[in-house]
C-alpha atoms as a PDB file:
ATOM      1  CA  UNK A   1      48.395  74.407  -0.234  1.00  0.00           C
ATOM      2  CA  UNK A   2      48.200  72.090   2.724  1.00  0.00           C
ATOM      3  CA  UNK A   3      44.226  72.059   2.484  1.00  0.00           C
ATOM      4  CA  UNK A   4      44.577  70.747  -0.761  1.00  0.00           C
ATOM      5  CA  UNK A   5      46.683  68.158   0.245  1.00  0.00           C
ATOM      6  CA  UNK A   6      44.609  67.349   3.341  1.00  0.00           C
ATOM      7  CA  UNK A   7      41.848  66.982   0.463  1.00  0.00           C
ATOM      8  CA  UNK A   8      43.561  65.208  -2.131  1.00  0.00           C
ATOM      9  CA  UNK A   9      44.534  62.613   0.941  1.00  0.00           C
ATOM     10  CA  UNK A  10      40.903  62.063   2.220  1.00  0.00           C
ATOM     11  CA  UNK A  11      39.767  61.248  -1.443  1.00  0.00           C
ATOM     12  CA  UNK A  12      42.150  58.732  -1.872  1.00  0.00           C
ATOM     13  CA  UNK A  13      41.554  56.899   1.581  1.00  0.00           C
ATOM     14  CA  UNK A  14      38.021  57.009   0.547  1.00  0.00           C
ATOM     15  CA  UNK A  15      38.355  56.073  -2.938  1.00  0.00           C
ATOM     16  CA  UNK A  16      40.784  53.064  -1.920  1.00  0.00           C
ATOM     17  CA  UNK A  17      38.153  52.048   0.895  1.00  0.00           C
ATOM     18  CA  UNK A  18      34.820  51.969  -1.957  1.00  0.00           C
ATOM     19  CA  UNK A  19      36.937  49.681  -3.750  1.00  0.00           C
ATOM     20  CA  UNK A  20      37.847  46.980  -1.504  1.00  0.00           C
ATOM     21  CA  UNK A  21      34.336  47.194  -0.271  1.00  0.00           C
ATOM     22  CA  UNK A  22      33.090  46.296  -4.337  1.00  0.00           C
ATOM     23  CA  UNK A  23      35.745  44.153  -4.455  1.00  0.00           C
ATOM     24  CA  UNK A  24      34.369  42.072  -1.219  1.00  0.00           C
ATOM     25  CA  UNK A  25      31.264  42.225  -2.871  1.00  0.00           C
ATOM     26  CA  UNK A  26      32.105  41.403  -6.016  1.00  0.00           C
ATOM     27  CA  UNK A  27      34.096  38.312  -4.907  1.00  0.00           C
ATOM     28  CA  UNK A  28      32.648  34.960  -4.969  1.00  0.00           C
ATOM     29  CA  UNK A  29      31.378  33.187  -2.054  1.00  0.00           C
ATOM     30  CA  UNK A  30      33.337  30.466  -0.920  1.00  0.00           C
ATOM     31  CA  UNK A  31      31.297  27.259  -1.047  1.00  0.00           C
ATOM     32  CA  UNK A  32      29.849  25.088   1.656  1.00  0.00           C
ATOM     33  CA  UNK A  33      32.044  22.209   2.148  1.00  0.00           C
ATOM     34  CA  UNK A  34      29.958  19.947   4.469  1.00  0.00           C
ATOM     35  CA  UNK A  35      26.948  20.557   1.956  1.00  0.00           C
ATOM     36  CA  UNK A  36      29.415  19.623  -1.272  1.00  0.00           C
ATOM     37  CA  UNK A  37      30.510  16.562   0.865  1.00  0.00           C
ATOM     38  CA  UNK A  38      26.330  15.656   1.707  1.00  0.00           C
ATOM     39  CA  UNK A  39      25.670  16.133  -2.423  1.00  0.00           C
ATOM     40  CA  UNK A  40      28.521  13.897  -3.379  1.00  0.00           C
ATOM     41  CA  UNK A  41      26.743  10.809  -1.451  1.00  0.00           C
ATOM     42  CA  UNK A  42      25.212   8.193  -3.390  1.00  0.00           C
ATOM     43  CA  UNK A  43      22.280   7.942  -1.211  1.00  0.00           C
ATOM     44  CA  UNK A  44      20.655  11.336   0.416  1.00  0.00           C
ATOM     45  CA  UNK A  45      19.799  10.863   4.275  1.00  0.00           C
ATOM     46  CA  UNK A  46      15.982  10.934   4.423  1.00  0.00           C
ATOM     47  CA  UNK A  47      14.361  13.872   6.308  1.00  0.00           C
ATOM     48  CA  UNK A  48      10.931  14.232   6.965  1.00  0.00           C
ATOM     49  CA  UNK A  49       9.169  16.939   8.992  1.00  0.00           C
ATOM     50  CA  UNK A  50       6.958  17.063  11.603  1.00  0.00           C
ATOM     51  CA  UNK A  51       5.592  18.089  14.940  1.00  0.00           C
ATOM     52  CA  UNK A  52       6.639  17.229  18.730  1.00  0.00           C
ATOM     53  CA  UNK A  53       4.646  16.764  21.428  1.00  0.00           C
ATOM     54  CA  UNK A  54       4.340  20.441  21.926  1.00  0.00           C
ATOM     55  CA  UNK A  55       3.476  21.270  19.111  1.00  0.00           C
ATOM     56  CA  UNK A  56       6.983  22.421  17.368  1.00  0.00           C
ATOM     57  CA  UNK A  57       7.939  21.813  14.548  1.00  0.00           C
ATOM     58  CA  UNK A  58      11.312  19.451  14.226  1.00  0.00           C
ATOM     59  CA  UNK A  59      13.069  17.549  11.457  1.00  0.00           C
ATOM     60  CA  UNK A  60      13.445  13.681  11.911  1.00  0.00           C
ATOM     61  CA  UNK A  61      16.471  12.241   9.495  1.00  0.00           C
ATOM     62  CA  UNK A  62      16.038   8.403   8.919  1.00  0.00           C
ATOM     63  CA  UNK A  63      12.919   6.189   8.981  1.00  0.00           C
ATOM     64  CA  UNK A  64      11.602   4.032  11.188  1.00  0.00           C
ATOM     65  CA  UNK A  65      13.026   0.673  11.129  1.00  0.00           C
ATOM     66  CA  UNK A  66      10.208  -1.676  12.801  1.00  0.00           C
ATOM     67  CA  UNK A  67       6.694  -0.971  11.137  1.00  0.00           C
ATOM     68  CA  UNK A  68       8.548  -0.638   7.469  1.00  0.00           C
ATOM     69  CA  UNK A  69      10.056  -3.738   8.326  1.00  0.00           C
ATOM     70  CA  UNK A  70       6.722  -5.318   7.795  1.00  0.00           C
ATOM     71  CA  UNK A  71       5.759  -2.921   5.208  1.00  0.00           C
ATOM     72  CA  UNK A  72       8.666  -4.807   3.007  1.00  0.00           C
ATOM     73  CA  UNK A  73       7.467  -8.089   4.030  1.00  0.00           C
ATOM     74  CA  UNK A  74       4.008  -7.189   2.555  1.00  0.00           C
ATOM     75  CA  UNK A  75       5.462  -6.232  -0.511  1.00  0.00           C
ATOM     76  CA  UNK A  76       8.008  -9.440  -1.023  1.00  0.00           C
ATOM     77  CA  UNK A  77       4.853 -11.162  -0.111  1.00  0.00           C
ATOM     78  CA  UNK A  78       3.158  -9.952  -3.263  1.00  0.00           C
ATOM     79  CA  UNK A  79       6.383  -9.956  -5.472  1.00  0.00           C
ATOM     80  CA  UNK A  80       6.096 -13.693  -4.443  1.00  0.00           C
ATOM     81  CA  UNK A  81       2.781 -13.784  -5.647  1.00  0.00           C
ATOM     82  CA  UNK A  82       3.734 -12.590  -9.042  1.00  0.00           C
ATOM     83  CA  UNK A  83       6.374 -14.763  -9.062  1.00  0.00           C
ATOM     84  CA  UNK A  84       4.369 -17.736  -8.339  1.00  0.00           C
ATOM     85  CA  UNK A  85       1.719 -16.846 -11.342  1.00  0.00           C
ATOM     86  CA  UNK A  86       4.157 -16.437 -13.916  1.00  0.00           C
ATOM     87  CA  UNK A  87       5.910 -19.909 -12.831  1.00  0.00           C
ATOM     88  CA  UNK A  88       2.290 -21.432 -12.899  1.00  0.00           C
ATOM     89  CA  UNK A  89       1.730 -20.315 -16.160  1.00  0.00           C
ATOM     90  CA  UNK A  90       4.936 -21.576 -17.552  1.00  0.00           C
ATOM     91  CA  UNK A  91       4.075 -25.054 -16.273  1.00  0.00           C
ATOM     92  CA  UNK A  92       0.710 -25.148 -17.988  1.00  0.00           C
ATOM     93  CA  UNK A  93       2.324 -24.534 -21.161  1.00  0.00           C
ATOM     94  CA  UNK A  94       4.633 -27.341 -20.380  1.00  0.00           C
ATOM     95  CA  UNK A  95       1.581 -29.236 -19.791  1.00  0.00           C
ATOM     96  CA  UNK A  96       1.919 -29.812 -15.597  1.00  0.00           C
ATOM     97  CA  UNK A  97      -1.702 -29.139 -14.683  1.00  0.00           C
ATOM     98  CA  UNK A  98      -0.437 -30.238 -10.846  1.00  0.00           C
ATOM     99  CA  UNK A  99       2.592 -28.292 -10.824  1.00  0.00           C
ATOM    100  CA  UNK A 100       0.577 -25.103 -12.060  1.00  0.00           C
ATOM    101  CA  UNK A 101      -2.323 -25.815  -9.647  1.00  0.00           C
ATOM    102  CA  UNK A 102       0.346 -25.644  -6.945  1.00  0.00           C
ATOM    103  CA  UNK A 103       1.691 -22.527  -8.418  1.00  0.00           C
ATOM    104  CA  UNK A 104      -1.226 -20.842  -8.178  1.00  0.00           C
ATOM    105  CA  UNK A 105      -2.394 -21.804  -4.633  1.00  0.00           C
ATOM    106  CA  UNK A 106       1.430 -20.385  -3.555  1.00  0.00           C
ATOM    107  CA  UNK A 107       0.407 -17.271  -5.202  1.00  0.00           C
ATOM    108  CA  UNK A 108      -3.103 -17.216  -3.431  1.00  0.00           C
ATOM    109  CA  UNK A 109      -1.535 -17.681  -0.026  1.00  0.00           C
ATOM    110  CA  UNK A 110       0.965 -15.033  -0.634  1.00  0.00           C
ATOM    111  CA  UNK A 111      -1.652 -12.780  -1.026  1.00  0.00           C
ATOM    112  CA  UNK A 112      -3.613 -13.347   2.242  1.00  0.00           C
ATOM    113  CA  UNK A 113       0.078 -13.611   3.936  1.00  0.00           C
ATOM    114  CA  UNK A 114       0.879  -9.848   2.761  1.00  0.00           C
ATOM    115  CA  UNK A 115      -3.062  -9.449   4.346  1.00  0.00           C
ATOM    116  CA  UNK A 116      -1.961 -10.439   7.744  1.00  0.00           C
ATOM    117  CA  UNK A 117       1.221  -8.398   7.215  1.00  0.00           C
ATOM    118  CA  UNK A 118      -0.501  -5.358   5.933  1.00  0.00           C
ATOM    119  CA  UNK A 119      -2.660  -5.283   8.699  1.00  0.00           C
ATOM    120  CA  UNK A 120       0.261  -5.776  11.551  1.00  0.00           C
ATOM    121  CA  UNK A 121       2.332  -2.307  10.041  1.00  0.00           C
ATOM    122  CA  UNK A 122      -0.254  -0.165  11.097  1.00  0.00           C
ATOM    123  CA  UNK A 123      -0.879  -1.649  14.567  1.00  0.00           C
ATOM    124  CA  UNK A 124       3.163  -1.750  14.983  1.00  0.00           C
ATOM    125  CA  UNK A 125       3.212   1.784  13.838  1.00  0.00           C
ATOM    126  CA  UNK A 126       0.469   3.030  16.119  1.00  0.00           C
ATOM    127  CA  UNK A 127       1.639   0.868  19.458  1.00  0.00           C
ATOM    128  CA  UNK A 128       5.532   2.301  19.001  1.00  0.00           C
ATOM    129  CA  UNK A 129       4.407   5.824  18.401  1.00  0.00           C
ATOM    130  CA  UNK A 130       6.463   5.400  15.183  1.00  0.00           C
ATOM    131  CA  UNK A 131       3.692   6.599  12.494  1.00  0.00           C
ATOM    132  CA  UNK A 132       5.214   8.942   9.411  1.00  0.00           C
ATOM    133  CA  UNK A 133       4.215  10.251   6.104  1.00  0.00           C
ATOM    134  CA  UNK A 134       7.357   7.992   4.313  1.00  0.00           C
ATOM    135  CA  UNK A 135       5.758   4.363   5.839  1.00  0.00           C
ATOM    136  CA  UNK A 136       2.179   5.478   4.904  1.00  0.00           C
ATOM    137  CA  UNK A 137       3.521   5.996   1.021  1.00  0.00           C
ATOM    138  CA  UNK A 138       5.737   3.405   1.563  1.00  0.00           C
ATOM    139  CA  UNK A 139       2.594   1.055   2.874  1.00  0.00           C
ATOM    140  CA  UNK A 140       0.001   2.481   0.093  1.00  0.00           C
ATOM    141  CA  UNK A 141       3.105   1.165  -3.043  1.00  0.00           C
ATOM    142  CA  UNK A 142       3.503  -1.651  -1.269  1.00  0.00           C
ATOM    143  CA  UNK A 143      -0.271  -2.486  -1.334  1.00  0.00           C
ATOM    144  CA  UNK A 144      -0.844  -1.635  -4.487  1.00  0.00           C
ATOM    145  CA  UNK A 145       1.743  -4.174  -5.373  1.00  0.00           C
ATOM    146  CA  UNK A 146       0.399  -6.926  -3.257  1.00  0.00           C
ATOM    147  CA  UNK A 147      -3.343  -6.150  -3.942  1.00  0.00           C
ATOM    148  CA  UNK A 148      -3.569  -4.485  -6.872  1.00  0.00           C
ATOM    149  CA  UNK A 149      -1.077  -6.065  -9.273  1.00  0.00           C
ATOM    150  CA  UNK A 150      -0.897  -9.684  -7.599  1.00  0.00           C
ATOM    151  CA  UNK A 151      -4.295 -10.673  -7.673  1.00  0.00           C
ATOM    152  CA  UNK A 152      -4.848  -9.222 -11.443  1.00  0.00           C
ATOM    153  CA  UNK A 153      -2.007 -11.553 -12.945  1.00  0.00           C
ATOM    154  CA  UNK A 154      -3.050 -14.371 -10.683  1.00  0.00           C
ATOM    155  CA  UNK A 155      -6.878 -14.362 -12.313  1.00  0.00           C
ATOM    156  CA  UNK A 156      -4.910 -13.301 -15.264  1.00  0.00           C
ATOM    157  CA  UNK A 157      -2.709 -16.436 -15.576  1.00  0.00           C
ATOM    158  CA  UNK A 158      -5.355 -18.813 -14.171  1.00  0.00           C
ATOM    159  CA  UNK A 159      -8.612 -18.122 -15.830  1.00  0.00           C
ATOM    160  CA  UNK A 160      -9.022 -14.847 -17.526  1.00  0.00           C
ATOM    161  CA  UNK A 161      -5.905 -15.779 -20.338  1.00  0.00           C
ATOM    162  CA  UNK A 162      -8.342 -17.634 -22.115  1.00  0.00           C
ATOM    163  CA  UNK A 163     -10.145 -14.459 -22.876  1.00  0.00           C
ATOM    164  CA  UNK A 164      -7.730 -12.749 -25.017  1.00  0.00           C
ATOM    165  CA  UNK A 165      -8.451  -9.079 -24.785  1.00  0.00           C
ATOM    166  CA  UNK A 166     -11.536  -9.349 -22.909  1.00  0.00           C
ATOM    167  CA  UNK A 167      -9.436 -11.308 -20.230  1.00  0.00           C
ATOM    168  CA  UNK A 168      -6.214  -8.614 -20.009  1.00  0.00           C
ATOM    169  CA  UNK A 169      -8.693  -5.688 -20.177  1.00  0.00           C
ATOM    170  CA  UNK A 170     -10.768  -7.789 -16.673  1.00  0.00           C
ATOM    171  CA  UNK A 171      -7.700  -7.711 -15.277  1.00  0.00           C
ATOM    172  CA  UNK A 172      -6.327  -3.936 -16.048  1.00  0.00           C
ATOM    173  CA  UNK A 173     -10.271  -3.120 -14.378  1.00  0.00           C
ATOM    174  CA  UNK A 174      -8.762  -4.253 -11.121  1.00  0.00           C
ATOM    175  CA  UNK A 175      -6.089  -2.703 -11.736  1.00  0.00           C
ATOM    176  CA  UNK A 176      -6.895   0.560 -11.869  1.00  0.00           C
ATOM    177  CA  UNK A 177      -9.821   0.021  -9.245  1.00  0.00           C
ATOM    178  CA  UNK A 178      -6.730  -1.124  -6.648  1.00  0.00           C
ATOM    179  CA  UNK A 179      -4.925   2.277  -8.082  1.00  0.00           C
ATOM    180  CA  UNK A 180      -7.957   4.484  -7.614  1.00  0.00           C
ATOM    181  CA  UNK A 181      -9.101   2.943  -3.841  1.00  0.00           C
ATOM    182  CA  UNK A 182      -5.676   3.667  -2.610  1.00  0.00           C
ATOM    183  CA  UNK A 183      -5.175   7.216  -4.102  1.00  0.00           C
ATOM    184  CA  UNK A 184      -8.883   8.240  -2.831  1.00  0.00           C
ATOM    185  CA  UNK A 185      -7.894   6.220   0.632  1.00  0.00           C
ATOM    186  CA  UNK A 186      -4.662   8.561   1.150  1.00  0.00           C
ATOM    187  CA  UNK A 187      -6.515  11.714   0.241  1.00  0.00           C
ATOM    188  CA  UNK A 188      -9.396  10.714   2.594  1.00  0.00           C
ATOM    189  CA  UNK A 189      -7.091   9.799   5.791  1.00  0.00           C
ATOM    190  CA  UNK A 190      -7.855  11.738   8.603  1.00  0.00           C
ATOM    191  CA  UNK A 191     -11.721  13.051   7.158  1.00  0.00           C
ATOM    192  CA  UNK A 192     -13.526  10.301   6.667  1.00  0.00           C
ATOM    193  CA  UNK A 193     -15.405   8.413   9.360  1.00  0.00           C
ATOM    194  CA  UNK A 194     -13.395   6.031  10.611  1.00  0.00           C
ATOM    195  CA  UNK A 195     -16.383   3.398  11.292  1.00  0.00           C
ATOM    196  CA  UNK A 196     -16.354   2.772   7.345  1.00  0.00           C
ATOM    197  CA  UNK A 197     -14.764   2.166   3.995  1.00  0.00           C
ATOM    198  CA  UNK A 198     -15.695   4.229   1.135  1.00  0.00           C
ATOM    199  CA  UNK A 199     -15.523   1.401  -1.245  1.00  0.00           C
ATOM    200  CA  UNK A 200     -14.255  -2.151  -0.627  1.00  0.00           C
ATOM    201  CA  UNK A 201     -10.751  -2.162   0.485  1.00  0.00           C
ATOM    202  CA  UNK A 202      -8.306  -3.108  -1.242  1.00  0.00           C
ATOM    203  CA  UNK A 203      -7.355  -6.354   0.613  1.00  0.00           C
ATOM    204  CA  UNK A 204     -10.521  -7.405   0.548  1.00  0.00           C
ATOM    205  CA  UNK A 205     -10.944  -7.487  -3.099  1.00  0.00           C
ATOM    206  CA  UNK A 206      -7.864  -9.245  -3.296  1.00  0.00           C
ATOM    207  CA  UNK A 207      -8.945 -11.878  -0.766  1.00  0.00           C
ATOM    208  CA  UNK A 208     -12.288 -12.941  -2.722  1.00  0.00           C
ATOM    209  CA  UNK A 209     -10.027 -13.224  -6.041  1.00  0.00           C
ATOM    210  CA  UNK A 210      -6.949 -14.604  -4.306  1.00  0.00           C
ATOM    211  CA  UNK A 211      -9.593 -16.969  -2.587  1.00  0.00           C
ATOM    212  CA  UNK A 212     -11.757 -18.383  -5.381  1.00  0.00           C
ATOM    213  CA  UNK A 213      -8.170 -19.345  -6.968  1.00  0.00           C
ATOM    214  CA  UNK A 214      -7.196 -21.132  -4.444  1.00  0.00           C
ATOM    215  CA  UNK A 215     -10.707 -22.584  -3.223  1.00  0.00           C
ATOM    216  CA  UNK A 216     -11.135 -24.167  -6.652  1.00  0.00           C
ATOM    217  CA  UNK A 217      -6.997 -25.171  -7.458  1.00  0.00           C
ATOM    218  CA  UNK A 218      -7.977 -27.048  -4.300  1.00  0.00           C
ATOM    219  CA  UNK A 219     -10.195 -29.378  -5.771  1.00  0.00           C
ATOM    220  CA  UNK A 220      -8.111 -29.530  -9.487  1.00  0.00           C
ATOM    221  CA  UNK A 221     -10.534 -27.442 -11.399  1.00  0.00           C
ATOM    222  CA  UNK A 222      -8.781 -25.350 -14.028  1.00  0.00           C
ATOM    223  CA  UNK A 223      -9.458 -21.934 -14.071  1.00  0.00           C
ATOM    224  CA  UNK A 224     -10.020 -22.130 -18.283  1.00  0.00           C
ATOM    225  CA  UNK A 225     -13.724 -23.874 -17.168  1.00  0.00           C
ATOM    226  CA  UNK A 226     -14.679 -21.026 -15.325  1.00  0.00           C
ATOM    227  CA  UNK A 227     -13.206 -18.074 -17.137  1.00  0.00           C
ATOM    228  CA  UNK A 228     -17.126 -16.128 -17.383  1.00  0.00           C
ATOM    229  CA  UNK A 229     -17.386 -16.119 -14.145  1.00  0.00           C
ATOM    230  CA  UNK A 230     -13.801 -15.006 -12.710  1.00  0.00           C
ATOM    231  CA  UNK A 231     -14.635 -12.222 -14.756  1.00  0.00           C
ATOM    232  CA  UNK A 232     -17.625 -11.263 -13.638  1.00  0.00           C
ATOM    233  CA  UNK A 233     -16.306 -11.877 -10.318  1.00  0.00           C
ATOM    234  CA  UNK A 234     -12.860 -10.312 -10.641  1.00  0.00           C
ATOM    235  CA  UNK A 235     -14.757  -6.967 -12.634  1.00  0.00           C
ATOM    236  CA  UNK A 236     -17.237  -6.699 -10.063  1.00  0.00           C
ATOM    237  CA  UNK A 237     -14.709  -6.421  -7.478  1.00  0.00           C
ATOM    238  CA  UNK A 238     -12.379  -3.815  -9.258  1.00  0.00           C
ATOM    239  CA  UNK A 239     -16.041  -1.942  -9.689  1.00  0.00           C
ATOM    240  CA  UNK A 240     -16.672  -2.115  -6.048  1.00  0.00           C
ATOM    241  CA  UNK A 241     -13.706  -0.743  -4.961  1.00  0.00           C
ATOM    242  CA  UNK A 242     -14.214   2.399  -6.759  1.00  0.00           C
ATOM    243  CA  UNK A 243     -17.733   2.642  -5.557  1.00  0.00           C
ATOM    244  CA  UNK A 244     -19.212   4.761  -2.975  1.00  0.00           C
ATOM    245  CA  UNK A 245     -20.610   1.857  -0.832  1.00  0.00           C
ATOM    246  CA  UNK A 246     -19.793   2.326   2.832  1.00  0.00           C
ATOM    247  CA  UNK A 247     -18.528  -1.469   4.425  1.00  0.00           C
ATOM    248  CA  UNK A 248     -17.644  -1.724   8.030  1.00  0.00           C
ATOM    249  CA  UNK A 249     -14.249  -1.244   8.967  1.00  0.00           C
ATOM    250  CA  UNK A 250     -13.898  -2.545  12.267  1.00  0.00           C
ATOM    251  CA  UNK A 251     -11.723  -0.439  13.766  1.00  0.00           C
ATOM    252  CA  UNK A 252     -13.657   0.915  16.420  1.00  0.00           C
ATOM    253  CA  UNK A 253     -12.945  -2.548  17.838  1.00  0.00           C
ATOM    254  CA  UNK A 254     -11.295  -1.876  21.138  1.00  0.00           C
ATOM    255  CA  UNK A 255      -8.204  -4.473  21.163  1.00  0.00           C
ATOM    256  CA  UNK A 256      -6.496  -2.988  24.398  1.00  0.00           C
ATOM    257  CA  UNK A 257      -9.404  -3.275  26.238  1.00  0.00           C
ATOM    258  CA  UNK A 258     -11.102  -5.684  28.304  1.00  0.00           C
ATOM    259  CA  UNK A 259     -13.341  -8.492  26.760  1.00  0.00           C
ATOM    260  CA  UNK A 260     -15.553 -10.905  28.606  1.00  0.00           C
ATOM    261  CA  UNK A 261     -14.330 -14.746  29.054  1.00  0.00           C
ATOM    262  CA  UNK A 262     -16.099 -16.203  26.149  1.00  0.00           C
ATOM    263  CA  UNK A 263     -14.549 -14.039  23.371  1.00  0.00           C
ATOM    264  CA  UNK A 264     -11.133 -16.068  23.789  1.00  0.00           C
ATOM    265  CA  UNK A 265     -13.774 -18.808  23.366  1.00  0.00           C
ATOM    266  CA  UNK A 266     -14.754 -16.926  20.238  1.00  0.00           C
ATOM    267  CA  UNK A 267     -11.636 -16.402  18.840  1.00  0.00           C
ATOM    268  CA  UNK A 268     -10.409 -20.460  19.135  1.00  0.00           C
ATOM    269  CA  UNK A 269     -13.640 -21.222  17.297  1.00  0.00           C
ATOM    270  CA  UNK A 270     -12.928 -18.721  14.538  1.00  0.00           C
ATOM    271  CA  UNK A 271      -9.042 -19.962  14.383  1.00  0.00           C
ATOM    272  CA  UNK A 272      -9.957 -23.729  14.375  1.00  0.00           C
ATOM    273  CA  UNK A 273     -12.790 -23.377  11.477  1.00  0.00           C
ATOM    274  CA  UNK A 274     -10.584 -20.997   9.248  1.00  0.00           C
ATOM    275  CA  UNK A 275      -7.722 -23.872  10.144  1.00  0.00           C
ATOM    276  CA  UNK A 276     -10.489 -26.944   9.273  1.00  0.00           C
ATOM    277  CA  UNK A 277     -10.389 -25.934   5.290  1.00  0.00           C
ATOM    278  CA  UNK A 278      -8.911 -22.723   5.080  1.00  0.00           C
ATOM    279  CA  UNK A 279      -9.403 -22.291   0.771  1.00  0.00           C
ATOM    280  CA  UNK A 280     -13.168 -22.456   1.346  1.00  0.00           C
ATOM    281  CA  UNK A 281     -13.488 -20.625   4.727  1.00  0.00           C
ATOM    282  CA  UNK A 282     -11.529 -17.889   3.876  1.00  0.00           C
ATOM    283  CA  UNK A 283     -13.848 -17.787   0.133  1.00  0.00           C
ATOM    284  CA  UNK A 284     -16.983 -17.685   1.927  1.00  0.00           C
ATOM    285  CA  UNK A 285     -15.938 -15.096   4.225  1.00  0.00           C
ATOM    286  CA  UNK A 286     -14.710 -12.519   1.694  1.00  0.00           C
ATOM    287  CA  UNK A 287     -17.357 -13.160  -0.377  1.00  0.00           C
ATOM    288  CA  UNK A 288     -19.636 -12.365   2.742  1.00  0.00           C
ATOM    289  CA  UNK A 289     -18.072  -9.080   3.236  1.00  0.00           C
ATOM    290  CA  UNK A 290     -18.042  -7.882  -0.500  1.00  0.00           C
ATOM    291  CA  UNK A 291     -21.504  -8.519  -0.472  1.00  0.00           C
ATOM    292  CA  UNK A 292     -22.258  -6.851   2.684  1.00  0.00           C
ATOM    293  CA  UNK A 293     -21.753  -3.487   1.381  1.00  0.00           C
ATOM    294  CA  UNK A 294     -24.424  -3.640  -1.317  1.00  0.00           C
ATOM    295  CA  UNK A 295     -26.684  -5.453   0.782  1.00  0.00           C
ATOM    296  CA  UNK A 296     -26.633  -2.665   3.318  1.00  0.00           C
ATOM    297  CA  UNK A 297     -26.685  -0.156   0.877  1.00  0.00           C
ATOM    298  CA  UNK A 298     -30.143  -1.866  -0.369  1.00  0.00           C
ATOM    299  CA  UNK A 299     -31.583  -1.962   2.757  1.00  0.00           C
ATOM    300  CA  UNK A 300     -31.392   1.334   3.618  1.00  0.00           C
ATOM    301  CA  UNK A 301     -32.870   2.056   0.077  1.00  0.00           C
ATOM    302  CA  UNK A 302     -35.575   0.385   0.858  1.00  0.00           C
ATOM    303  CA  UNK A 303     -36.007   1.961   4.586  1.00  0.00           C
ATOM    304  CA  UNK A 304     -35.632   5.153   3.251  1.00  0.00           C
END
């Protein structure tokens, strides 16, 4: 009788002790405040991964404030540039030749401004150790904005309008040739040989259409007398872009180094004859790059 108590006793305890353990189970768990708190914000915290110098791997919240400080400038530089075309082109249908002219040599200058700007995030980037995947996104948008879109609306607006269909489909050509140099550019960082560009850059394309805009809104002419050839022109350099020419890139340039005397001598000259008439100077010299590519290419066609 008193083993069958004993009995009945231990199958209770360990009845009783299977179900609070399915009941702890069973029972919901009890969510994570601080993570509820971090979803209910606005605005997530940016967190990007990464590597120290030893090789671990860390997580970096924020961004770096100095290099995409410049970044931003390049692209209000070419949201300028926009801005400047569409207000030129509302003054020619007003009938202000002048007032458009000076429209359009803004939006020309805002382009070669984001140029200098573009190429100052990079160095900034590199010199403060501050390089991350966000800024080079972040750079590659704000590009396409400044040298993509920019210089398409300001041949658009100043010459190729004229053309109707022809003119809008010029312009979507360098479009998508900006869209395409930059999306092969990202995928190629870090392979490619650094000595070249696969295709004209970018910039460059933009400086021989931002350029011939202003070169010739410098002397009055209206872009509706020279609508052929800013297509050509502005086609040719989409085309290019795309291309597999090589072009120097110039960055095996040694900046920290020393330099003899006589290339500060160098560099005044350069300054003071792209100050003297800078429309024309700057023209000639992006024209003379653009064309370097397929001129080398030739050449070694022909030594082949």
């Amino acid at each position: 009788m008193v083993c069958r108590r004993t009995l009945a006793a231990d199958l209770c305890r360990t009845f009783s002790y299977r179900c609070k353990v399915i009941s702890m189970s069973e029972r919901p768990e009890e969510p994570n405040k601080a993570s509820d708190a971090e979803s209910l914000l606005p605005i997530d915290e940016h967190v990007e991964e990464g590597h120290d110098a030893e090789g671990r791997q860390v997580r970096h919240r924020g961004i770096y404030l100095l290099p995409n400080l410049f970044t931003t400038a390049n692209l209000f530089a070419g949201f300028y540039s926009i801005i400047s075309s569409m207000s030129a082109q509302s003054a020619m249908s007003a009938g202000d030749t002048a007032g458009a002219s000076k429209y359009f040599a803004f939006a020309a200058i805002a382009i070669f401004v984001a140029m200098v700007l573009d190429g100052l995030d990079g160095r900034v980037a590199r010199m403060t150790n501050t390089q991350s995947a966000f800024g080079a996104e972040y750079d590659s948008l704000s590009d396409m904005v400044a040298f993509g879109v920019a210089p398409a609306l300001l041949a658009f607006g100043w010459a190729l309008g004229d053309m109707g269909k022809v003119g809008w489909m010029v312009a979507f050509i360098y479009v998508a040739g900006a869209a395409l140099r930059l999306a092969r550019f990202n995928t190629q960082v870090g392979k490619a040989d650094k000595r070249y560009f696969i295709g004209l850059a970018s910039p460059a394309a933009a400086g021989v259409v931002a350029g011939t805009v202003w070169a010739f809104s410098d002397f009055g002419i209206q872009g509706s007398k020279l609508s052929f050839l800013v297509a050509l022109l502005v086609a040719a350099a989409g085309m290019l872009m795309v291309s597999n020419i090589k072009y120097n890139s110039f960055k095996e340039l040694d900046l920290k180094g020393r330099v003899p005397f006589v290339a500060i001598l160098a560099v005044v000259l350069v300054f003071a004859v792209v100050f003297s008439d800078p429309p024309r100077i700057l023209l000639l010299i992006f024209l003379a790059y653009a064309l370097s590519g397929p001129i080398q290419y030739l050449l070694r066609r022909r030594k082949a």
